[in-house]
C-alpha atoms as a PDB file:
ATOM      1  CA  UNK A   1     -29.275 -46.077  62.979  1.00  0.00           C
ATOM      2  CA  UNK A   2     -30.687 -43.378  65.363  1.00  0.00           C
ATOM      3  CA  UNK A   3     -29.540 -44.039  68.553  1.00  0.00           C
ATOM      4  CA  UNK A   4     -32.768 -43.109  70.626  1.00  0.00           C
ATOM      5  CA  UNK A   5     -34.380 -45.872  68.711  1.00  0.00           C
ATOM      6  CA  UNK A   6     -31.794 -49.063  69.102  1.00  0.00           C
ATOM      7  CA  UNK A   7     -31.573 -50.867  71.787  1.00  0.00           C
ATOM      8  CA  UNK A   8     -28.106 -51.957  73.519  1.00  0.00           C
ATOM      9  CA  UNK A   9     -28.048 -55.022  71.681  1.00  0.00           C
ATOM     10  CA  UNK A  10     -28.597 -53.451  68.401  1.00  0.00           C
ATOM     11  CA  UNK A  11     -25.328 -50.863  69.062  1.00  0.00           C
ATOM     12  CA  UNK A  12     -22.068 -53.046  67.459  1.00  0.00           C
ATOM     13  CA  UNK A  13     -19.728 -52.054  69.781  1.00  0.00           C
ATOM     14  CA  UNK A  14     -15.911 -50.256  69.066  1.00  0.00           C
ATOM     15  CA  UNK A  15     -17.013 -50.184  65.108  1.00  0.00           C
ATOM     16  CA  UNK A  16     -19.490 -46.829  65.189  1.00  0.00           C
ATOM     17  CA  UNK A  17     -19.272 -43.261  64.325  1.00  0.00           C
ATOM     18  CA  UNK A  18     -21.901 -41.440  66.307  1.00  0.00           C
ATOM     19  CA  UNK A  19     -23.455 -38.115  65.044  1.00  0.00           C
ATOM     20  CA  UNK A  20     -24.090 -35.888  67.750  1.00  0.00           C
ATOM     21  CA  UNK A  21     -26.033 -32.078  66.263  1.00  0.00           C
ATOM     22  CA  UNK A  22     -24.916 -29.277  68.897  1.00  0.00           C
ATOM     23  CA  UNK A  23     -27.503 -26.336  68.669  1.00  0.00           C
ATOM     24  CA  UNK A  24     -28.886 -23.729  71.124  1.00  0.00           C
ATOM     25  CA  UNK A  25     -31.574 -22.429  72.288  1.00  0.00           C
ATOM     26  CA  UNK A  26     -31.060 -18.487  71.370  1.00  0.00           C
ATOM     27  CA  UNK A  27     -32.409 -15.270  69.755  1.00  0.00           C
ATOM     28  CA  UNK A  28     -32.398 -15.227  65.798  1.00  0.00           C
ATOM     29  CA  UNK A  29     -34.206 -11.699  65.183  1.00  0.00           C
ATOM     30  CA  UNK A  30     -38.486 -11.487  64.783  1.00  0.00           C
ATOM     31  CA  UNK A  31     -38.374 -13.403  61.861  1.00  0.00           C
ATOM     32  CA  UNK A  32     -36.127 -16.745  62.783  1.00  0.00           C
ATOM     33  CA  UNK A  33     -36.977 -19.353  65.759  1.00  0.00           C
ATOM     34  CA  UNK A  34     -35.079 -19.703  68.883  1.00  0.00           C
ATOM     35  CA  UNK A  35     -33.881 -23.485  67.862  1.00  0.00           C
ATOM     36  CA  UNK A  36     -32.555 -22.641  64.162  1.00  0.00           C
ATOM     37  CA  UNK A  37     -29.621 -23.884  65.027  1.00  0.00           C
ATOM     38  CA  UNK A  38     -30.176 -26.824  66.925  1.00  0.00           C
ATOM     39  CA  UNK A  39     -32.988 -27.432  63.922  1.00  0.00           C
ATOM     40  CA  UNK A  40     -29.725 -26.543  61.216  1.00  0.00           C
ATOM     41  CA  UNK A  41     -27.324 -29.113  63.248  1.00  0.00           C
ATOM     42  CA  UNK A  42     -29.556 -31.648  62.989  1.00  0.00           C
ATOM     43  CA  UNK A  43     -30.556 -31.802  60.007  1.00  0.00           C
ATOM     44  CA  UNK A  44     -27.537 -31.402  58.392  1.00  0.00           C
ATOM     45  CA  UNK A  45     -26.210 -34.604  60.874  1.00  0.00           C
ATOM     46  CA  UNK A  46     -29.470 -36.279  59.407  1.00  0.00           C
ATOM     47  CA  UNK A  47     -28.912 -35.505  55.716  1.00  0.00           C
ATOM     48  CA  UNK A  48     -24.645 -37.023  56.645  1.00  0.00           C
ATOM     49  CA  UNK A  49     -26.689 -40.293  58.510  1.00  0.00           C
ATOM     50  CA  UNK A  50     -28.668 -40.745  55.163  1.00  0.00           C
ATOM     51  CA  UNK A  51     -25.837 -40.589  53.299  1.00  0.00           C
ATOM     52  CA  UNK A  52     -23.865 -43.335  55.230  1.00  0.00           C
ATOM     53  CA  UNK A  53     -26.866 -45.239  56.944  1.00  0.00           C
ATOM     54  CA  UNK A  54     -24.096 -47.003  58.575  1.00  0.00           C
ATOM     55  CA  UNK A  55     -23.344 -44.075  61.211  1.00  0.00           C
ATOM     56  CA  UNK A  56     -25.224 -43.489  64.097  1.00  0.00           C
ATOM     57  CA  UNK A  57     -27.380 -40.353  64.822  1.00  0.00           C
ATOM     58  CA  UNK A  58     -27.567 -39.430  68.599  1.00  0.00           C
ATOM     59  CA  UNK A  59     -30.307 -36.760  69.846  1.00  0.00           C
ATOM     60  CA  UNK A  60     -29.418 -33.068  69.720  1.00  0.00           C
ATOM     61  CA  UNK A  61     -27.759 -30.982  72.174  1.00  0.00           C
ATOM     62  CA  UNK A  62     -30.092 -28.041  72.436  1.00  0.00           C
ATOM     63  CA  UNK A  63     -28.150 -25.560  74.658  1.00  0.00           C
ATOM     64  CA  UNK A  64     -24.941 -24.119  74.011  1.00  0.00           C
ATOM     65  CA  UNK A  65     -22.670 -21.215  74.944  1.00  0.00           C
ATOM     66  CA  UNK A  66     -24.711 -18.290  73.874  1.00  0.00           C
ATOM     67  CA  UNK A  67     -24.168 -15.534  76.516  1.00  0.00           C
ATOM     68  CA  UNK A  68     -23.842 -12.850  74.053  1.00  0.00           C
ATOM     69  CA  UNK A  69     -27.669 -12.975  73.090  1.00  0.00           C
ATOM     70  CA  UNK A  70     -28.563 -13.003  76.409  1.00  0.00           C
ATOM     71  CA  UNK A  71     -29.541  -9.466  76.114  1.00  0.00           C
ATOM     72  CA  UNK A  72     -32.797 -10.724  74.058  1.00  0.00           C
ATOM     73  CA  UNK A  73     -35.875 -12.953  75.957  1.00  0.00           C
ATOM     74  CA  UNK A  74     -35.821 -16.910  75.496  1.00  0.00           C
ATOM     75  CA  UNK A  75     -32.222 -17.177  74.946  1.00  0.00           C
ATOM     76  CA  UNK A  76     -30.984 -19.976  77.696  1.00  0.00           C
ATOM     77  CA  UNK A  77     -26.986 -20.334  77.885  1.00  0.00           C
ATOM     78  CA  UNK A  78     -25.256 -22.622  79.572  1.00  0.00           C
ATOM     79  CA  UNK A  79     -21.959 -21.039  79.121  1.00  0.00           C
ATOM     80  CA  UNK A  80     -18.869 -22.231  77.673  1.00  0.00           C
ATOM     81  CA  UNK A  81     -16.959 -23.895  80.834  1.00  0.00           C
ATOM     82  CA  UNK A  82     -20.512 -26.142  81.357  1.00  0.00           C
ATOM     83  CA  UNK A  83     -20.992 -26.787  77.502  1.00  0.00           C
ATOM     84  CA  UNK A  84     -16.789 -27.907  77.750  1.00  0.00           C
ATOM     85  CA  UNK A  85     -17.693 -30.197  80.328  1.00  0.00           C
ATOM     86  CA  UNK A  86     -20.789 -31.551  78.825  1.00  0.00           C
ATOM     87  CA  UNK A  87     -19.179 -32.560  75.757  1.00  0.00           C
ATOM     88  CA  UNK A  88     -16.182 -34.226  77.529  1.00  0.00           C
ATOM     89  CA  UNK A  89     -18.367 -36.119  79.565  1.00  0.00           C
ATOM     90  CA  UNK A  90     -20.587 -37.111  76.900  1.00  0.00           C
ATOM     91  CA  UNK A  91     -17.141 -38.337  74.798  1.00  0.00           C
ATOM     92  CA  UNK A  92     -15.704 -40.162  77.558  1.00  0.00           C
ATOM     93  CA  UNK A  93     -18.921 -42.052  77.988  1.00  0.00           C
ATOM     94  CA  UNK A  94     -20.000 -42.452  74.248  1.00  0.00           C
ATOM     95  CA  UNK A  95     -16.582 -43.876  73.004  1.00  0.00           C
ATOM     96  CA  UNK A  96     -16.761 -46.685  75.894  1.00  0.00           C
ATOM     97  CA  UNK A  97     -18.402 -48.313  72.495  1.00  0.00           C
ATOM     98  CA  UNK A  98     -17.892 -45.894  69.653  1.00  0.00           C
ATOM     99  CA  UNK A  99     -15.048 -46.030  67.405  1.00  0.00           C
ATOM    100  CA  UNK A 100     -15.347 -42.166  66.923  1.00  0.00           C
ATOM    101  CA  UNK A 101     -17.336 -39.203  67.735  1.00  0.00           C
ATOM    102  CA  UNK A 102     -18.308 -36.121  65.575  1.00  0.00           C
ATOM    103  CA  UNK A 103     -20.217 -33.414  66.859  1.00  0.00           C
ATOM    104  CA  UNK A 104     -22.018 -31.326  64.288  1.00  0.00           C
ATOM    105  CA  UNK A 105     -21.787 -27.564  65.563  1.00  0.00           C
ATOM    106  CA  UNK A 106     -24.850 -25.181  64.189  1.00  0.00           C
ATOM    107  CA  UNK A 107     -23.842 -22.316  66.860  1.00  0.00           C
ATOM    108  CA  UNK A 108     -20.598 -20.065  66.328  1.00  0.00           C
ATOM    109  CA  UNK A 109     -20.715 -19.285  70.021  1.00  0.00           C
ATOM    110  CA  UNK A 110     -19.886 -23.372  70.792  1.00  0.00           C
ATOM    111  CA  UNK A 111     -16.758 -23.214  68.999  1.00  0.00           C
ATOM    112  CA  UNK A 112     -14.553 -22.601  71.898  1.00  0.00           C
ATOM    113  CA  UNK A 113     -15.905 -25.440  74.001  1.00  0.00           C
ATOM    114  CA  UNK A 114     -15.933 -27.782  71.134  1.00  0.00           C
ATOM    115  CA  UNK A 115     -12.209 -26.904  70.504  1.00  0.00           C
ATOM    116  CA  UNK A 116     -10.970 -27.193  73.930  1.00  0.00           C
ATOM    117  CA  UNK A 117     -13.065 -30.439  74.552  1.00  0.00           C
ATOM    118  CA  UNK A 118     -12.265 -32.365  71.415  1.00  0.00           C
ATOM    119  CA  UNK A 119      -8.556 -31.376  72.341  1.00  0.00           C
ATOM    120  CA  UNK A 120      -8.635 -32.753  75.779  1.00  0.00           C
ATOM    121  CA  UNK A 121     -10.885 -35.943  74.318  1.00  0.00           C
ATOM    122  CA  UNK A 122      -8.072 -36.425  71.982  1.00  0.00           C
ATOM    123  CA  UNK A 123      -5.425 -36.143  74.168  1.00  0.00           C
ATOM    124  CA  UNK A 124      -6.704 -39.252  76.279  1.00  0.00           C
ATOM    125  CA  UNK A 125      -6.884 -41.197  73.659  1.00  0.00           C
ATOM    126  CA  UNK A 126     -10.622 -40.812  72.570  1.00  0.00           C
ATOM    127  CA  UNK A 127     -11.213 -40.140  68.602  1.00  0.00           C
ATOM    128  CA  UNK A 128     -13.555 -36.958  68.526  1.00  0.00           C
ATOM    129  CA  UNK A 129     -13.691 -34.157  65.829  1.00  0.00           C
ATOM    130  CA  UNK A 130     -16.439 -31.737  65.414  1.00  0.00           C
ATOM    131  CA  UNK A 131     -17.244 -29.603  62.270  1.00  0.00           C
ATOM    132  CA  UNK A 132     -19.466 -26.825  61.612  1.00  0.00           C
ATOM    133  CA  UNK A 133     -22.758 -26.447  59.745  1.00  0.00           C
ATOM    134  CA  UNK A 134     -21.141 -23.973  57.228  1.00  0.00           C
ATOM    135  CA  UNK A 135     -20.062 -23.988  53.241  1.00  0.00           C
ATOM    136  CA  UNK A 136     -19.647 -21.484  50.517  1.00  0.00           C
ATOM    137  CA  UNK A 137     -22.232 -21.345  47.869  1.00  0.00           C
ATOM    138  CA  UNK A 138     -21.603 -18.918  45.116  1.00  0.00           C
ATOM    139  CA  UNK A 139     -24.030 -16.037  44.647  1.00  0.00           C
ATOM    140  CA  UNK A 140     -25.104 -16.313  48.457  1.00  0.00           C
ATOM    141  CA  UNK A 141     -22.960 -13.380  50.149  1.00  0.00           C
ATOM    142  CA  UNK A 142     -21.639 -14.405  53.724  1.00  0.00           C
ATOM    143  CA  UNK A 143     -23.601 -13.084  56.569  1.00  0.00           C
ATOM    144  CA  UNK A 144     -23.365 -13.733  60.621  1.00  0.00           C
ATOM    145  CA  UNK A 145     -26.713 -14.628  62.118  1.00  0.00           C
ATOM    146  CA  UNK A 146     -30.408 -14.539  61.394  1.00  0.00           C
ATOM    147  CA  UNK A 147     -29.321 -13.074  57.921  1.00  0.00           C
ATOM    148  CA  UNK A 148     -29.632 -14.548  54.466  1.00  0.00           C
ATOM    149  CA  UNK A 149     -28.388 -17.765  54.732  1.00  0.00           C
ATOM    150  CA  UNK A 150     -30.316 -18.486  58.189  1.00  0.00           C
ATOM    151  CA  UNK A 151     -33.768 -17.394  56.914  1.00  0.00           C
ATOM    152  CA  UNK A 152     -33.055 -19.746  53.500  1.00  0.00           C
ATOM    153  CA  UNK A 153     -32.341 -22.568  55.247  1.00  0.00           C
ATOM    154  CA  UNK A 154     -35.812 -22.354  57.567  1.00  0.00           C
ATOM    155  CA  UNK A 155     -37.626 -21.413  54.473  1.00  0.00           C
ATOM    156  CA  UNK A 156     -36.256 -24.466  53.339  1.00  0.00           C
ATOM    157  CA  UNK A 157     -36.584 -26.254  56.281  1.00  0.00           C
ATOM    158  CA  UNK A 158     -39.549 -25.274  58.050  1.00  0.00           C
ATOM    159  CA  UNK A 159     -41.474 -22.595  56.437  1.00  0.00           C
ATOM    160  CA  UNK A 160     -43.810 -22.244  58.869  1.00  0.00           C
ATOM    161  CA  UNK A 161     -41.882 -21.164  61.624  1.00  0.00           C
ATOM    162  CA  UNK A 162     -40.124 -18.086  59.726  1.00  0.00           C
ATOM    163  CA  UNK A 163     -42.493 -15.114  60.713  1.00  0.00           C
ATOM    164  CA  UNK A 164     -41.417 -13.297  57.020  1.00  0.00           C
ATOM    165  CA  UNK A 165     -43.351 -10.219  57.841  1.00  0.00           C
ATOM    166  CA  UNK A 166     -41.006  -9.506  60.482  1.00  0.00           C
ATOM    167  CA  UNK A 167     -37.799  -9.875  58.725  1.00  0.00           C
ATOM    168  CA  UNK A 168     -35.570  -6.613  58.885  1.00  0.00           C
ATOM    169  CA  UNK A 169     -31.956  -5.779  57.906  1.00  0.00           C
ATOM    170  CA  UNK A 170     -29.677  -5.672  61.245  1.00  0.00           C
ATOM    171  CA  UNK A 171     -26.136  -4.621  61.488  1.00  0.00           C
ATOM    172  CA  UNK A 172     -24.924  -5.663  57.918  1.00  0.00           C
ATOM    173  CA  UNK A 173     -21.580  -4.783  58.713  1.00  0.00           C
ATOM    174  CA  UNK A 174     -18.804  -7.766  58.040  1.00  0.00           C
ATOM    175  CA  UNK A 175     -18.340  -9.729  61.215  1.00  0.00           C
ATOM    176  CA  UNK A 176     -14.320  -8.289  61.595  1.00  0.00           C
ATOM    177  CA  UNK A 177     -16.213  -4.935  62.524  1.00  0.00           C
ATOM    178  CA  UNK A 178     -18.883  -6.119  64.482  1.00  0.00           C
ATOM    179  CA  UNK A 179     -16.879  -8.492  66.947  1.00  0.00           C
ATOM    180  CA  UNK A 180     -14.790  -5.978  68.878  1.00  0.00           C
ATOM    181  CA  UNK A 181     -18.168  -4.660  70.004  1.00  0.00           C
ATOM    182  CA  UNK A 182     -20.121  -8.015  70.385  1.00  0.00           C
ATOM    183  CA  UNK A 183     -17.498  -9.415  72.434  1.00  0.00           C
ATOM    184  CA  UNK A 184     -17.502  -6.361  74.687  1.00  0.00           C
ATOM    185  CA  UNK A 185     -21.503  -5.822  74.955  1.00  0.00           C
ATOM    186  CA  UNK A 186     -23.594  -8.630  73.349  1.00  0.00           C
ATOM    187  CA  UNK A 187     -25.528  -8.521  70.544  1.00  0.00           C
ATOM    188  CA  UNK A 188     -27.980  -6.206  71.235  1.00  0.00           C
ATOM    189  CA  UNK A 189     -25.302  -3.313  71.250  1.00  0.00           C
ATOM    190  CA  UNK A 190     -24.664  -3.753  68.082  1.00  0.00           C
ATOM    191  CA  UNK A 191     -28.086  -4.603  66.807  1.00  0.00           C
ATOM    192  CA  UNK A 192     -31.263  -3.646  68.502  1.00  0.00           C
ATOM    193  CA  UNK A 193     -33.377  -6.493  66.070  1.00  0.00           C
ATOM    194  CA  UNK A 194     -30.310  -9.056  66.859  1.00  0.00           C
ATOM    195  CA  UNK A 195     -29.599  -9.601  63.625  1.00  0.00           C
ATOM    196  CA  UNK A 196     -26.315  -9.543  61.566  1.00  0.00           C
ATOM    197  CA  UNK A 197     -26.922  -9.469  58.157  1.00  0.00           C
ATOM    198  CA  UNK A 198     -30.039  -8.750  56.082  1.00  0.00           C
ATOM    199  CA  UNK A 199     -32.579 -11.704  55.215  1.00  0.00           C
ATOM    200  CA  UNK A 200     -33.301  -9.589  52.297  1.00  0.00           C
ATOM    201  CA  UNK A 201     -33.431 -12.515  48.713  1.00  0.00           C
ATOM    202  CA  UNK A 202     -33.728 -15.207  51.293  1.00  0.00           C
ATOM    203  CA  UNK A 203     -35.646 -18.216  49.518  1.00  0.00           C
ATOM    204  CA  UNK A 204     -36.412 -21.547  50.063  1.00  0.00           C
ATOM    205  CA  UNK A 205     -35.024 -23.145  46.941  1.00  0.00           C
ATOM    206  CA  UNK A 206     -31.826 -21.628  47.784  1.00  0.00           C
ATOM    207  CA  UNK A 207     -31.931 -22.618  51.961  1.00  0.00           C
ATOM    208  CA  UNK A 208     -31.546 -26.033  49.922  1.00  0.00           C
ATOM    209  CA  UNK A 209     -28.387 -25.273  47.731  1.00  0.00           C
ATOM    210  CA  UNK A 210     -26.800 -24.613  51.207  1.00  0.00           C
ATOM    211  CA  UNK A 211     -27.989 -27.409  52.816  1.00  0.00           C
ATOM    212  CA  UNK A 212     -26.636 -29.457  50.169  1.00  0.00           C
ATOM    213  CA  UNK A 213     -23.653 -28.188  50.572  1.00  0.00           C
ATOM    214  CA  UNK A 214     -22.805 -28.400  54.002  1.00  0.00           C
ATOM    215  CA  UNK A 215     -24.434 -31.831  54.018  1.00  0.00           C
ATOM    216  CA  UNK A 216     -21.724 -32.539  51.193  1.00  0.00           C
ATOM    217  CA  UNK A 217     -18.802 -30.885  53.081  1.00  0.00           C
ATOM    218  CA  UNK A 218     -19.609 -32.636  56.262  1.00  0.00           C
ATOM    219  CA  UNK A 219     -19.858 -36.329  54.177  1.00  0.00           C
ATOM    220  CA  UNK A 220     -16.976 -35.856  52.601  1.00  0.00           C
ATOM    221  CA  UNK A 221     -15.058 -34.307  55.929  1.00  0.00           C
ATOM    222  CA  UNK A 222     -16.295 -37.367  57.548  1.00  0.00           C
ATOM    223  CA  UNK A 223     -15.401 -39.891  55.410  1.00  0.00           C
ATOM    224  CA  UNK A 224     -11.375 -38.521  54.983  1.00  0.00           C
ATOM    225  CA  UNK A 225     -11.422 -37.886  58.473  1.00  0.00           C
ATOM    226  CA  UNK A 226      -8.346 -35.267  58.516  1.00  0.00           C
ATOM    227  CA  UNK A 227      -8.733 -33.071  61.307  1.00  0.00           C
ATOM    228  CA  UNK A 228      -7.203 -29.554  61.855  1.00  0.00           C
ATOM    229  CA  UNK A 229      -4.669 -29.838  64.788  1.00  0.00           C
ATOM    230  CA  UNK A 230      -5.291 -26.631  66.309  1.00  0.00           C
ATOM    231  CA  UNK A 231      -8.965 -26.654  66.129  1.00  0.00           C
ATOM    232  CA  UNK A 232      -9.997 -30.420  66.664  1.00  0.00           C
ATOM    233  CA  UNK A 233     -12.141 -29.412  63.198  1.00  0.00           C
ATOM    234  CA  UNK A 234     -12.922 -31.963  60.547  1.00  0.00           C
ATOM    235  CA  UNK A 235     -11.784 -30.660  57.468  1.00  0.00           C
ATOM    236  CA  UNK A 236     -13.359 -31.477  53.807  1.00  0.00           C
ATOM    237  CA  UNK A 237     -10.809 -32.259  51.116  1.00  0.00           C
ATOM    238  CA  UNK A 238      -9.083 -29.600  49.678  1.00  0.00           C
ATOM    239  CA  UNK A 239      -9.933 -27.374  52.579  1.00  0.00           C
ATOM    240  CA  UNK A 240      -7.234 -24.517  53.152  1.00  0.00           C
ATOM    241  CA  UNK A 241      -5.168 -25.514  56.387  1.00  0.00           C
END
């Protein structure tokens, strides 16, 4: 069921969940493409389509609010008042005939928009949740961007576009630390290679563990559909509230 592909007859009105992968089009260090996450969010909505044939999967949204990499070349924000309005109107148009919306976020820097505009979706009566390309996998220590986990998943995903040669440590510091000065400056402040982590024991075979498991989470968040009241979120079972 990919939407780009069905025609208007083939779309059964008022009974659909629609997939929609959020991205952007933004710096990830040397080493990482600009569209990782608009590659991660789509993928991981394709791996939840699989796994429930019966959902639909709309195309990608490949800008988002990413105005603190903007001090890096290629990075193209659209903000996050533009991305709010983008995804209302895009939920007050989609649910004309779907039953419910989920947007599938692969961009940290979306999450205000997606809150505020699932909120506002919500409150007119339109059923839209988002959730976020994330999980915990034991043994893989939590980084920020273009770290560990980012450089598994593309050697997972697409090996050839990881430029390995160039990957370098950034600021490895954890995220609490870093923010203060992000927020204030952008990302180059705090780390001249723009990343935040270290891709250092990255690997393909375990870019797939963590696919698997945010694929998993985001099934399973879909399918109980209980959604976190102060951050429109979809939340998988036994998730801490």
């Amino acid at each position: 069921m990919l939407l780009a592909d069905l025609t208007w007859t083939d779309v059964d009105t008022g009974r659909r969940t629609v997939l929609v992968p959020v991205g952007s089009t933004e710096q990830h260090g040397p080493h990482l493409p600009l569209g990782t996450d608009t590659l991660v969010a789509s993928v991981v909505a394709a791996a939840v389509h699989d796994a429930d044939p019966a959902l639909v999967l709309a195309p990608a949204l490949p800008y988002g609010a990413a105005g603190e990499h903007e001090g890096f070349p290629g990075t193209v924000s659209i903000g996050e008042e533009v991305l709010h309005r983008v995804l209302v109107e895009y939920g007050r148009s989609a649910c004309r005939w779907a039953a419910r919306l989920v947007f599938v976020n692969g961009h940290g820097g979306n999450v205000g928009a997606l809150r505020s505009a699932v909120t506002l979706l919500r409150e007119e009566g339109r059923d839209a949740a988002w959730l976020p390309c994330a999980a915990r996998v034991p043994g893989v220590p939590a980084d920020a961007h273009a770290g560990r986990i980012e450089t598994s998943l593309l050697l997972h995903l697409a090996p050839d576009r990881v430029r390995a040669d160039r990957a370098a440590a950034g600021d490895t510091r954890p995220l609490r630390e870093v923010l203060p000065g992000l927020r204030a400056r952008g990302v180059a402040a705090v780390s001249p290679n723009g990343v935040l982590g270290d891709p250092a024991g990255a690997s393909a075979a375990e870019g797939r563990t963590i696919l698997d498991a945010i694929a998993a989470d985001a099934s399973a968040a879909i399918a109980a559909w209980e959604l976190d009241p102060r951050w429109g979120k979809l939340l998988p079972p036994g998730a801490a509230r």
